[in-house]
PDB file of N, CA and C in Angstrom:
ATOM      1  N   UNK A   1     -14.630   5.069  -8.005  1.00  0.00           N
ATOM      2  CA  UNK A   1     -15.970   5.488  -7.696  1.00  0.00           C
ATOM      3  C   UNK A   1     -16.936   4.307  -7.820  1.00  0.00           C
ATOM      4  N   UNK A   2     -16.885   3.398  -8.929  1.00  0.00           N
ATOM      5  CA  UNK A   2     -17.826   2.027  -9.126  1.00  0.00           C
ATOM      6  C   UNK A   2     -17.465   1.122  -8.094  1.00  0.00           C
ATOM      7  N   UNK A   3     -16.307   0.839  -7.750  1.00  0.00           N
ATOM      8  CA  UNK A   3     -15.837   0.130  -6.856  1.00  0.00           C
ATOM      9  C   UNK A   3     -16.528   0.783  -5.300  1.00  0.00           C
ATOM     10  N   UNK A   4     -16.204   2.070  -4.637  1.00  0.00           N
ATOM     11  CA  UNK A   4     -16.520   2.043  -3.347  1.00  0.00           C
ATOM     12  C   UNK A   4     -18.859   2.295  -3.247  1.00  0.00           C
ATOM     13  N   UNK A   5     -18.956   2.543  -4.874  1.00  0.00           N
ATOM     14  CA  UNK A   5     -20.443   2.643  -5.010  1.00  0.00           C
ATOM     15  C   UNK A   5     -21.126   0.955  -4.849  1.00  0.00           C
ATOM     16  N   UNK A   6     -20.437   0.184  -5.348  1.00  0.00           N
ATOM     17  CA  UNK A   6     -20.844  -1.296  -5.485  1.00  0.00           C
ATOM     18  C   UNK A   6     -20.527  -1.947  -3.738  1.00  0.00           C
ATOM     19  N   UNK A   7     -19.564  -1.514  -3.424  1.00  0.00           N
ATOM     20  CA  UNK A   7     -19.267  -1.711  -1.592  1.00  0.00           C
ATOM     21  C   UNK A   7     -20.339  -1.253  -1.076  1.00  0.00           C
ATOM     22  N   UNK A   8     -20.991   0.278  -0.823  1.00  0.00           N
ATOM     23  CA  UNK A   8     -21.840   0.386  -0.348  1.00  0.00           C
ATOM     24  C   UNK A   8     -23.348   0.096  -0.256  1.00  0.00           C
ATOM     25  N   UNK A   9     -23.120  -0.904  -1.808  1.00  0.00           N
ATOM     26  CA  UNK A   9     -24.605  -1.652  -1.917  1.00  0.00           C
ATOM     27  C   UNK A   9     -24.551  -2.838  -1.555  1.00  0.00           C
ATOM     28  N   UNK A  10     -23.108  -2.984  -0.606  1.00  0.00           N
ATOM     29  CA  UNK A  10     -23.132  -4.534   0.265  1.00  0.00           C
ATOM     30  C   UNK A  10     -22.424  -5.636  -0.686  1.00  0.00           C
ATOM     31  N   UNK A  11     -21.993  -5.119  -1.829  1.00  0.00           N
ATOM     32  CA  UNK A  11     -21.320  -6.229  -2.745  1.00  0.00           C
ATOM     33  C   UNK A  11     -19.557  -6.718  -2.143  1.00  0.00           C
ATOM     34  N   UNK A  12     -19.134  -8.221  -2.571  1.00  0.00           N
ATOM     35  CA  UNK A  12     -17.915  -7.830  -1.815  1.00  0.00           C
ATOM     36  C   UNK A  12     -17.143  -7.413  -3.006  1.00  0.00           C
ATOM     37  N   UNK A  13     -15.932  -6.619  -2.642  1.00  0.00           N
ATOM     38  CA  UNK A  13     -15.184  -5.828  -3.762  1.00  0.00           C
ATOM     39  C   UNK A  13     -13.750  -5.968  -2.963  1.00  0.00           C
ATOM     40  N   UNK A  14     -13.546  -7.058  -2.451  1.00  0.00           N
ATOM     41  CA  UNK A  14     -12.155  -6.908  -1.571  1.00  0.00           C
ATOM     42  C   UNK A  14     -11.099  -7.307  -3.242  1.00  0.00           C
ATOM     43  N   UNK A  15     -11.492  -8.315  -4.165  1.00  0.00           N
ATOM     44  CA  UNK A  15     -10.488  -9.164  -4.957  1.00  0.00           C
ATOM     45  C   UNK A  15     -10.134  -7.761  -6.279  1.00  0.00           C
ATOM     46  N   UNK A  16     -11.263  -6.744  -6.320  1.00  0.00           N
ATOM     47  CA  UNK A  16     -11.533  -5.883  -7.655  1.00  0.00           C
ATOM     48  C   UNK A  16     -10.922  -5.078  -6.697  1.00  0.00           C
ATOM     49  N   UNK A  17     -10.907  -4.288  -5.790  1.00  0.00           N
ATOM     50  CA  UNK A  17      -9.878  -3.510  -4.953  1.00  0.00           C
ATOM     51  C   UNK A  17      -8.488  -3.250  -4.715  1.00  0.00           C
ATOM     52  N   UNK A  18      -8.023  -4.980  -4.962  1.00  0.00           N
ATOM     53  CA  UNK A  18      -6.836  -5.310  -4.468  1.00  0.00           C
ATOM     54  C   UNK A  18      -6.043  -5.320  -6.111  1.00  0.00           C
ATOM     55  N   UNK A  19      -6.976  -5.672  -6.915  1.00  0.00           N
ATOM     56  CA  UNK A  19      -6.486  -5.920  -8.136  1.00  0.00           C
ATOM     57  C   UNK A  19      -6.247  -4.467  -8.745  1.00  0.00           C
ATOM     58  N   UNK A  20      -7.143  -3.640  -8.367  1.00  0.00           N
ATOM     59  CA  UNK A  20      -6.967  -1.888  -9.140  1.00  0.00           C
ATOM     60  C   UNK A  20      -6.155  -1.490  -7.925  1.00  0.00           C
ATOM     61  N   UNK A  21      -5.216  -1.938  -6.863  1.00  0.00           N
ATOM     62  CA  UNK A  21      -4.642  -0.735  -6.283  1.00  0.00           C
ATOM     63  C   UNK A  21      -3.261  -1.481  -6.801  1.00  0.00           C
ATOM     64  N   UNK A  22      -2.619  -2.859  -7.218  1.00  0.00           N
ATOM     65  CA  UNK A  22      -1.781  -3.661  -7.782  1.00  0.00           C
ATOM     66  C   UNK A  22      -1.416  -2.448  -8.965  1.00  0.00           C
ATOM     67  N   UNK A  23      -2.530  -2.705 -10.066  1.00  0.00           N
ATOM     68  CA  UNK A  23      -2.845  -1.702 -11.394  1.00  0.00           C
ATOM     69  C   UNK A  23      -2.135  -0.381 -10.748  1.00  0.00           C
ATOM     70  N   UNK A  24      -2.497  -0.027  -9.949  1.00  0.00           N
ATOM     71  CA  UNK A  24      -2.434   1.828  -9.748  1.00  0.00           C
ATOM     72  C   UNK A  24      -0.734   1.629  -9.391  1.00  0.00           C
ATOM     73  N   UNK A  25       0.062   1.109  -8.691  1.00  0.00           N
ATOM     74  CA  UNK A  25       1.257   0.666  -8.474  1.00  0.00           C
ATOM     75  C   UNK A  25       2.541   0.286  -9.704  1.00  0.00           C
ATOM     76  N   UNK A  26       1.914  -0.751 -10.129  1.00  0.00           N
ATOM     77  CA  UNK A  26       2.306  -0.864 -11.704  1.00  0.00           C
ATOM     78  C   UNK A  26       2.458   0.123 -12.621  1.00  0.00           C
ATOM     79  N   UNK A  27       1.638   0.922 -13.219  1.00  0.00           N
ATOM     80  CA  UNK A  27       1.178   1.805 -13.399  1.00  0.00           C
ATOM     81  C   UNK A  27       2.078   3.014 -13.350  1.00  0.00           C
ATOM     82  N   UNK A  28       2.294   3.197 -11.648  1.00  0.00           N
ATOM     83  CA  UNK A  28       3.310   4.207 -11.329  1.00  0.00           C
ATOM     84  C   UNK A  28       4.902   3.976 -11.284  1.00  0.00           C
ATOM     85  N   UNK A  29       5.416   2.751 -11.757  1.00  0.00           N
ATOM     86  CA  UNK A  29       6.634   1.847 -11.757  1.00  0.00           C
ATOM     87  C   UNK A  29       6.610   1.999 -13.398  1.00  0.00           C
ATOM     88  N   UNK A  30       5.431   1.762 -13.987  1.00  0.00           N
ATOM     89  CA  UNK A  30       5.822   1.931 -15.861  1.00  0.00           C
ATOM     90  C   UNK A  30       6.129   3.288 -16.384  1.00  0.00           C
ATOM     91  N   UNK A  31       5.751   4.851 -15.150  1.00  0.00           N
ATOM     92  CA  UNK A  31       5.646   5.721 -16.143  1.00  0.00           C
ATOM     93  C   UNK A  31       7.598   6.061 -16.161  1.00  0.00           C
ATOM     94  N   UNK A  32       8.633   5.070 -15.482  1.00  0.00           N
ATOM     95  CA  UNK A  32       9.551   6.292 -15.752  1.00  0.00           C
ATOM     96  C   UNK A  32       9.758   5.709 -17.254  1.00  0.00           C
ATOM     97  N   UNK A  33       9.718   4.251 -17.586  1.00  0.00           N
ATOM     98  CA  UNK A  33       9.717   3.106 -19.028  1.00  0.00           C
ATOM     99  C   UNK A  33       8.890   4.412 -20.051  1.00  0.00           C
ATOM    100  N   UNK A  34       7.680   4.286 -19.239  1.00  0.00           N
ATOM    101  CA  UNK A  34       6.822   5.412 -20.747  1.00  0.00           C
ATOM    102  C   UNK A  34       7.963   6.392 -20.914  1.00  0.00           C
ATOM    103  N   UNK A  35       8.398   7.320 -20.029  1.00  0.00           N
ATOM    104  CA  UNK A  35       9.500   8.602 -20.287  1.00  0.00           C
ATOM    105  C   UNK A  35      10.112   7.678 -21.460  1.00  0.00           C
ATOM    106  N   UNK A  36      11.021   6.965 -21.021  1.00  0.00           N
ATOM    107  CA  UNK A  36      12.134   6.950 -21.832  1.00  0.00           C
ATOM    108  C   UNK A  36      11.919   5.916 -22.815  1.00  0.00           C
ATOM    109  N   UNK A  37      11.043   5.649 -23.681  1.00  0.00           N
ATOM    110  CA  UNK A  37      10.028   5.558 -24.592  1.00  0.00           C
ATOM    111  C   UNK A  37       9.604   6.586 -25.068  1.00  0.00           C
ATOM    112  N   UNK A  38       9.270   7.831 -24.793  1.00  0.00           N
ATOM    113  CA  UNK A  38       8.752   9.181 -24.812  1.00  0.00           C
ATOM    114  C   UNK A  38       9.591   9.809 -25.855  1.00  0.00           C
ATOM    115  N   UNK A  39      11.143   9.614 -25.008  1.00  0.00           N
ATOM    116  CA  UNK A  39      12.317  10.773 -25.436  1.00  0.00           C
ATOM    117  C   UNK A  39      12.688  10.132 -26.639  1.00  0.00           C
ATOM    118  N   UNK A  40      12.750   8.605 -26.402  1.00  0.00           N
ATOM    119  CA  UNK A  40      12.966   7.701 -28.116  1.00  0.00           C
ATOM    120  C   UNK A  40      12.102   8.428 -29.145  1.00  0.00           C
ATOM    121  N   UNK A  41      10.485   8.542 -28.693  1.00  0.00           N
ATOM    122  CA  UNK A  41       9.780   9.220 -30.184  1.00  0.00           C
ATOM    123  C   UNK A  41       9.696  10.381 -30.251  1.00  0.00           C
ATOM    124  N   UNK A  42      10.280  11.344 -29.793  1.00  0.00           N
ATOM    125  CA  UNK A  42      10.791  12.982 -29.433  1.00  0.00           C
ATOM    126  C   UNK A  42      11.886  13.284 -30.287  1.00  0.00           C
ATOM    127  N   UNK A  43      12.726  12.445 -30.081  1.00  0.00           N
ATOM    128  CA  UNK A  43      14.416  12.588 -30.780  1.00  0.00           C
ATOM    129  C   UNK A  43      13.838  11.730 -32.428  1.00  0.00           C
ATOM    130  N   UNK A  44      13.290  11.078 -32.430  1.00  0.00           N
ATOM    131  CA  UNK A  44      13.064   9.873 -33.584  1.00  0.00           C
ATOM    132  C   UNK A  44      14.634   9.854 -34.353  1.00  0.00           C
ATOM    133  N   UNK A  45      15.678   9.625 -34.206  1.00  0.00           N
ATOM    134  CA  UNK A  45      16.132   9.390 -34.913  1.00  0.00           C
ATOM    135  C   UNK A  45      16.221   8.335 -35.953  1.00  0.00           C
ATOM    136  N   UNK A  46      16.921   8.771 -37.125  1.00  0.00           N
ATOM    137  CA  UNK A  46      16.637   8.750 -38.621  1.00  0.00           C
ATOM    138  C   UNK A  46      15.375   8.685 -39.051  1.00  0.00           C
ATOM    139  N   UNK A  47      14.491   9.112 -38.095  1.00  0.00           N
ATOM    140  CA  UNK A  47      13.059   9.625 -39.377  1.00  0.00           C
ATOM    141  C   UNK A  47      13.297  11.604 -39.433  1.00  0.00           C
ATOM    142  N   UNK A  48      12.540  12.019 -40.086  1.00  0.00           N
ATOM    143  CA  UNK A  48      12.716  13.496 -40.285  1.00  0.00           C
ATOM    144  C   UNK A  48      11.254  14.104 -39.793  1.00  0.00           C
ATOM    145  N   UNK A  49      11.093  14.840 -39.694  1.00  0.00           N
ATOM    146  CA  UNK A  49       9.432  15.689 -38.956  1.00  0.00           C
ATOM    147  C   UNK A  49       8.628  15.086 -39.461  1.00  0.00           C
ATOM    148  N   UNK A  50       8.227  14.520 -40.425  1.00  0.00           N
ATOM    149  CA  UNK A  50       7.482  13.934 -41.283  1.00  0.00           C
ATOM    150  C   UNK A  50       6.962  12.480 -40.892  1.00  0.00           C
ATOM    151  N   UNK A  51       7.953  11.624 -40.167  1.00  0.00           N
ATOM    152  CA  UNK A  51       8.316  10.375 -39.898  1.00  0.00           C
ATOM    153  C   UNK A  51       8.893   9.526 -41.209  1.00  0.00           C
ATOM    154  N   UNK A  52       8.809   9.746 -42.025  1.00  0.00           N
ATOM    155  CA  UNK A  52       9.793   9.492 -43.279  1.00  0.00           C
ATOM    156  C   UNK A  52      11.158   9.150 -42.909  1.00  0.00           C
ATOM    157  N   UNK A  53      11.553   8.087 -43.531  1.00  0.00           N
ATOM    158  CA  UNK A  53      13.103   7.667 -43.080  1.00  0.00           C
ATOM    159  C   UNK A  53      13.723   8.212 -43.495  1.00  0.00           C
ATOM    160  N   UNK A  54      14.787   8.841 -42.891  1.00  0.00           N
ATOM    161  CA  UNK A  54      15.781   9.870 -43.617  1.00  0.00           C
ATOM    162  C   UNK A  54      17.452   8.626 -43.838  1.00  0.00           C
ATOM    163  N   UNK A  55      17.299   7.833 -42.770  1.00  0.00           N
ATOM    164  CA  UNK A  55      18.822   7.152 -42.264  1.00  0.00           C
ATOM    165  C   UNK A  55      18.001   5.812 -41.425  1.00  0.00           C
ATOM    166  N   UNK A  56      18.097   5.112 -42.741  1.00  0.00           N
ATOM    167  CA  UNK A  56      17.957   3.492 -42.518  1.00  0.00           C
ATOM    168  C   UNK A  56      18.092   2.577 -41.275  1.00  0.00           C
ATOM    169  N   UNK A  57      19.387   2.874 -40.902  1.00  0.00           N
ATOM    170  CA  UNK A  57      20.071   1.700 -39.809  1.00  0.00           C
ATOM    171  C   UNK A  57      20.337   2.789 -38.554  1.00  0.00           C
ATOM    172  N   UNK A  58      20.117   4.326 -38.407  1.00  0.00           N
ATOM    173  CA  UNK A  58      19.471   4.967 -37.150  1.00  0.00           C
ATOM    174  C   UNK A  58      18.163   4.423 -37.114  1.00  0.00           C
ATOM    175  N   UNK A  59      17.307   4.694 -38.277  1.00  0.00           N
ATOM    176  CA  UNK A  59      15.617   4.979 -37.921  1.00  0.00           C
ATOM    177  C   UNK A  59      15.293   3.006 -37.665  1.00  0.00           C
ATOM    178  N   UNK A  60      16.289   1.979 -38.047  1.00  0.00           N
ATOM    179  CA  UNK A  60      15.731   1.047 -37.282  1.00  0.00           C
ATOM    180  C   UNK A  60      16.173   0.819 -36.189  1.00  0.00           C
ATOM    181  N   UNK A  61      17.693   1.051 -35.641  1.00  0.00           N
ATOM    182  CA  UNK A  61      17.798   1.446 -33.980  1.00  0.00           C
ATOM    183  C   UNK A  61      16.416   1.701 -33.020  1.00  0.00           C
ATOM    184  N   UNK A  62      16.308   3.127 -33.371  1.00  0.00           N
ATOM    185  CA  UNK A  62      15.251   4.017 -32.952  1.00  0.00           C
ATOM    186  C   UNK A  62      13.895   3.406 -32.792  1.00  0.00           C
ATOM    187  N   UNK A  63      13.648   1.869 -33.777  1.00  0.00           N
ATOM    188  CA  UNK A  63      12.531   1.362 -33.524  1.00  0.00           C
ATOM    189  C   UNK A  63      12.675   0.135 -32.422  1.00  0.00           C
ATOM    190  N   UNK A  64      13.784  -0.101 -32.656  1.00  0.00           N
ATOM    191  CA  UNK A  64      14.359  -1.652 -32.064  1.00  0.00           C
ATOM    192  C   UNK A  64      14.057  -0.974 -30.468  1.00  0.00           C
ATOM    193  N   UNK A  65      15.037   0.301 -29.996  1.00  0.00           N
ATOM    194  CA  UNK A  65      14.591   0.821 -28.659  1.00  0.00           C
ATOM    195  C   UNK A  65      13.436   1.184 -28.394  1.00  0.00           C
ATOM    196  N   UNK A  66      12.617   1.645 -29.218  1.00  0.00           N
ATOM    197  CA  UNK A  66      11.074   1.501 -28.767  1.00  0.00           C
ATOM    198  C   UNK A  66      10.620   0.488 -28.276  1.00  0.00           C
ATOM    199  N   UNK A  67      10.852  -0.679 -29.556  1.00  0.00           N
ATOM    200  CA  UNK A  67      10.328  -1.995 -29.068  1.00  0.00           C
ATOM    201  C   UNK A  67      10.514  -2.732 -27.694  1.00  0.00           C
ATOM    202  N   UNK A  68      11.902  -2.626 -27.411  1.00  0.00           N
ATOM    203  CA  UNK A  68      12.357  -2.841 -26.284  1.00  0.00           C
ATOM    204  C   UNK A  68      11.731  -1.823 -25.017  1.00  0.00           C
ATOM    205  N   UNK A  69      11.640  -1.014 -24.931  1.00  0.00           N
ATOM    206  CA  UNK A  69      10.819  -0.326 -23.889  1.00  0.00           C
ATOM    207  C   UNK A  69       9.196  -0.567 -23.785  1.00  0.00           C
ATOM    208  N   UNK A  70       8.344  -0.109 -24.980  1.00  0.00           N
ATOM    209  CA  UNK A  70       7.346  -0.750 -25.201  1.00  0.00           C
ATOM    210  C   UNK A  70       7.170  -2.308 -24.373  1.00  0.00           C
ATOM    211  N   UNK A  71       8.532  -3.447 -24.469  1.00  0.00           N
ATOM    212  CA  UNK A  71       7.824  -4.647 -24.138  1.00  0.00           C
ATOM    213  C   UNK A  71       8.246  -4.335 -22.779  1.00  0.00           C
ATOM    214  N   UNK A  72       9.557  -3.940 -22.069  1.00  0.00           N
ATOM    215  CA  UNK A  72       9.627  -3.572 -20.587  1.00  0.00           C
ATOM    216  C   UNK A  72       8.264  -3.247 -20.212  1.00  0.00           C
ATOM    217  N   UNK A  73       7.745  -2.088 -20.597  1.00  0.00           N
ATOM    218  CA  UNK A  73       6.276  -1.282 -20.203  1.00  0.00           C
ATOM    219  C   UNK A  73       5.455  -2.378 -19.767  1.00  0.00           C
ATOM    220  N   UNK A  74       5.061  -2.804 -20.930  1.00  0.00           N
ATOM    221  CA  UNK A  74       3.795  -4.515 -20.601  1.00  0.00           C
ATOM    222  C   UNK A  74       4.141  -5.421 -19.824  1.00  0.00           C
ATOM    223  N   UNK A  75       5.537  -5.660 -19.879  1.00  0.00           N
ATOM    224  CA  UNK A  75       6.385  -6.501 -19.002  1.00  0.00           C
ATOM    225  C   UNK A  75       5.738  -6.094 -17.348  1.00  0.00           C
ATOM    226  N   UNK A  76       5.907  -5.008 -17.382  1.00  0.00           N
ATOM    227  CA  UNK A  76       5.837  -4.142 -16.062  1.00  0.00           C
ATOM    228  C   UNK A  76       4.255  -3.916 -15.539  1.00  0.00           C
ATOM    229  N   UNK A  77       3.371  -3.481 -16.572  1.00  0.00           N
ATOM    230  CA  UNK A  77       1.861  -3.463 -16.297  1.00  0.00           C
ATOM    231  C   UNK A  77       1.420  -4.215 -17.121  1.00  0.00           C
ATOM    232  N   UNK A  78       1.691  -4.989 -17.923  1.00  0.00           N
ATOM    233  CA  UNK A  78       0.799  -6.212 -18.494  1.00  0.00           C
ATOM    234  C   UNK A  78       0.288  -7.211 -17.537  1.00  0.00           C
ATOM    235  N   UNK A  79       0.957  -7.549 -16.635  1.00  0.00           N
ATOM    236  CA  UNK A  79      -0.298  -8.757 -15.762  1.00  0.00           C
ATOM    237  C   UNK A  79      -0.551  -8.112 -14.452  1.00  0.00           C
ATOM    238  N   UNK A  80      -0.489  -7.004 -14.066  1.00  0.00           N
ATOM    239  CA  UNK A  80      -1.166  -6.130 -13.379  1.00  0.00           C
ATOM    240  C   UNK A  80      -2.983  -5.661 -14.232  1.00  0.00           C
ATOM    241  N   UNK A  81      -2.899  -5.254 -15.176  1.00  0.00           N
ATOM    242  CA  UNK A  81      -4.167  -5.128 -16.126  1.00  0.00           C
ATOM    243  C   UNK A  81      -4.841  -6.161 -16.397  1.00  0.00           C
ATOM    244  N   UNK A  82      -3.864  -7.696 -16.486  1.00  0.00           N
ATOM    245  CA  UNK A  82      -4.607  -8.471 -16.963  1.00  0.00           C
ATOM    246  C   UNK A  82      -5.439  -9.044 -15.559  1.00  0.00           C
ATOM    247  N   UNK A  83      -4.724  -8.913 -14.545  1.00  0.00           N
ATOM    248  CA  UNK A  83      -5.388  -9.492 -13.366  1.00  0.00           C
ATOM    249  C   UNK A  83      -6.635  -8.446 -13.062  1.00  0.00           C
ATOM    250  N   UNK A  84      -6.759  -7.065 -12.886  1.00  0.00           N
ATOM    251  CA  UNK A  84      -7.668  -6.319 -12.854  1.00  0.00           C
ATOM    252  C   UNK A  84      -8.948  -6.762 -14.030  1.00  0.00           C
ATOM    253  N   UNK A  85      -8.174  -7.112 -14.731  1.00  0.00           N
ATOM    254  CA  UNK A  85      -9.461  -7.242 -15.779  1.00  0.00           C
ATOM    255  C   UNK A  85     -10.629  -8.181 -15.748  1.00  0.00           C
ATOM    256  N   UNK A  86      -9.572  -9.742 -15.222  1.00  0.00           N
ATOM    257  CA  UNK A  86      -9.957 -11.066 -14.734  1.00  0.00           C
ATOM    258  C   UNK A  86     -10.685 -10.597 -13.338  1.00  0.00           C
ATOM    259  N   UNK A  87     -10.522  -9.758 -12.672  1.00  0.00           N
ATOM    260  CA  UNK A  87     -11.253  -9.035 -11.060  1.00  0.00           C
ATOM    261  C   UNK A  87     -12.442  -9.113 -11.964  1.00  0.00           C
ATOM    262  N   UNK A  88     -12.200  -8.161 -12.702  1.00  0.00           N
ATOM    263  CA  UNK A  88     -13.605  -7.472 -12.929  1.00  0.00           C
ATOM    264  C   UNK A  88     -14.897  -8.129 -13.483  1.00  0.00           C
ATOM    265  N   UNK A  89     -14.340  -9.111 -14.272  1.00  0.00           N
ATOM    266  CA  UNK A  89     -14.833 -10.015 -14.779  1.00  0.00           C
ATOM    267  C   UNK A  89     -15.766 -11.292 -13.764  1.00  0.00           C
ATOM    268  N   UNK A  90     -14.825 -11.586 -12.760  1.00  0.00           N
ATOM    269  CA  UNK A  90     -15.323 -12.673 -11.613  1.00  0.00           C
ATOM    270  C   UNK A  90     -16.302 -11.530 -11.076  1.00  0.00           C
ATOM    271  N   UNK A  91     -16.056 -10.486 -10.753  1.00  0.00           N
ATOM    272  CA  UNK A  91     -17.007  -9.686  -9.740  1.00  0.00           C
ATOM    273  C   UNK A  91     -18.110  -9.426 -11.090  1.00  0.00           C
ATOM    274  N   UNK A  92     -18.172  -9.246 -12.008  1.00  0.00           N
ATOM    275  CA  UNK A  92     -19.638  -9.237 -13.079  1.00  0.00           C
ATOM    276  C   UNK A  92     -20.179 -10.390 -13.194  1.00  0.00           C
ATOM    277  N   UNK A  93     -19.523 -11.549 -13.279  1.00  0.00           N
ATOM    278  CA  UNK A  93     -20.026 -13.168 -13.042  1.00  0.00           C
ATOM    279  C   UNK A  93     -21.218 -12.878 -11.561  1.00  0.00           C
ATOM    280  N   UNK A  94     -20.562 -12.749 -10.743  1.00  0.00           N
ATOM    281  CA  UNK A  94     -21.130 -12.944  -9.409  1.00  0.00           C
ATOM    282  C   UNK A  94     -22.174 -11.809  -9.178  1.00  0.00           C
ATOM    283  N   UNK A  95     -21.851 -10.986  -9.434  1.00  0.00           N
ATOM    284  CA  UNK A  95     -22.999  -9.702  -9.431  1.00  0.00           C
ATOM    285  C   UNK A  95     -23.711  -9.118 -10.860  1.00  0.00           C
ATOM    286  N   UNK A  96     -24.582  -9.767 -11.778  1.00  0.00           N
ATOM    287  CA  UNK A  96     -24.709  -9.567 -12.751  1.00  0.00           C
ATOM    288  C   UNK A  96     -25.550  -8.162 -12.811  1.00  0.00           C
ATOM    289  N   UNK A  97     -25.453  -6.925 -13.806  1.00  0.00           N
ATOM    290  CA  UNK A  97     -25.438  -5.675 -14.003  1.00  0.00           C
ATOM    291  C   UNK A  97     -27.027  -5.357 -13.587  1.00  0.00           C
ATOM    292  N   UNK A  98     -27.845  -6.512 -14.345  1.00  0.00           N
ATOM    293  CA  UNK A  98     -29.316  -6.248 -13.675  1.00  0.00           C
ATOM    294  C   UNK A  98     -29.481  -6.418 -12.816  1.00  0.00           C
ATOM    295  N   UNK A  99     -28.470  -6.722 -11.568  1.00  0.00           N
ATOM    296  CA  UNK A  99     -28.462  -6.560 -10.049  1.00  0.00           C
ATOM    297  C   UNK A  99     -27.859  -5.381  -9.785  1.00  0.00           C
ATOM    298  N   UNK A 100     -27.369  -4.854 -10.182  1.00  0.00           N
ATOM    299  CA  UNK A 100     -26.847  -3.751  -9.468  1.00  0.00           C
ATOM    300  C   UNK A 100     -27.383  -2.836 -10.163  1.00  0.00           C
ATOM    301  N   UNK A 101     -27.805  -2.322 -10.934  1.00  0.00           N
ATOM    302  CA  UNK A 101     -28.798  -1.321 -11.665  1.00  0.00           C
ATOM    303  C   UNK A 101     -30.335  -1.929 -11.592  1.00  0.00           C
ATOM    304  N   UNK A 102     -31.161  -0.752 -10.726  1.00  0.00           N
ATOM    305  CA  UNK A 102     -32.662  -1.310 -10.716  1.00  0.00           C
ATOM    306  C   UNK A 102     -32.800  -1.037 -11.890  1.00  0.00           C
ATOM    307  N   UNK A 103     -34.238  -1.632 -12.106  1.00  0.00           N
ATOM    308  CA  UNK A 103     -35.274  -1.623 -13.281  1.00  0.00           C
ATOM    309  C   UNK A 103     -36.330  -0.212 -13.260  1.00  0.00           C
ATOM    310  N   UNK A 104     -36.719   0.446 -14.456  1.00  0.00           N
ATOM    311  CA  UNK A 104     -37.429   2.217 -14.207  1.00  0.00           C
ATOM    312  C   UNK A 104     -38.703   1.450 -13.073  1.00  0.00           C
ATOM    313  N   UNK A 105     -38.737   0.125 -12.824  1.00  0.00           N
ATOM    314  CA  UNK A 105     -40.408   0.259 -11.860  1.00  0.00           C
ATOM    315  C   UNK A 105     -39.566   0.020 -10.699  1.00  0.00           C
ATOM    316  N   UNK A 106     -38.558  -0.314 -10.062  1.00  0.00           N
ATOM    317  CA  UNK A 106     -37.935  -0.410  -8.673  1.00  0.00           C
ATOM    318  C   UNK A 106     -37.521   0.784  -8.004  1.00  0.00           C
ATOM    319  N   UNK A 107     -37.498   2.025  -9.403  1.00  0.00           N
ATOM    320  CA  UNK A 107     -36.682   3.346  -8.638  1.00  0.00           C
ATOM    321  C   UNK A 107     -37.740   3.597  -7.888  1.00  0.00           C
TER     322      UNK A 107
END
């Protein structure tokens, strides 16, 4: 919505566009990683309902495969976000906020 609102006030938004539809892609490639990340803290094995360790060398398995999915995940949308972010950033450089929001005497 900020993106096609800032287009229609003539700003260019081709680099913040390209960078959030990258994001939206990524994004949809990390959620099957989130699942099965998901089912790891669902099952938790060797912690008990509580998260309390019940079984030592399961409940650090159980973290080790988190970890490992967790870094796939970022692996996967970490420089998708980071490039959106760096968009967003060059396009606030170039269009600073008191340009694109009037002042209460311009409305």
């Amino acid at each position: 919505m900020l993106i096609d609102r800032a287009k229609s006030n003539g700003k260019d938004v081709s680099a913040v566009q390209t960078a959030f539809d990258a994001y939206k892609a990524a994004f949809e490639n990390g959620k099957p990683i989130y699942a099965q990340a998901r089912a790891v803290l669902d099952t938790h094995t060797g912690f008990d309902a509580n998260g309390k360790v019940t079984d030592a060398e399961q409940a650090r398995t159980t973290v080790k495969s988190l970890g490992g999915f967790l870094k796939q995940y970022g692996d996967t949308v970490g420089a998708a976000r980071k490039a959106l972010r760096d968009a967003i950033q060059v396009f606030r450089q170039a269009n600073p906020r008191s340009a694109l929001i009037p002042t209460p005497t311009e409305r």
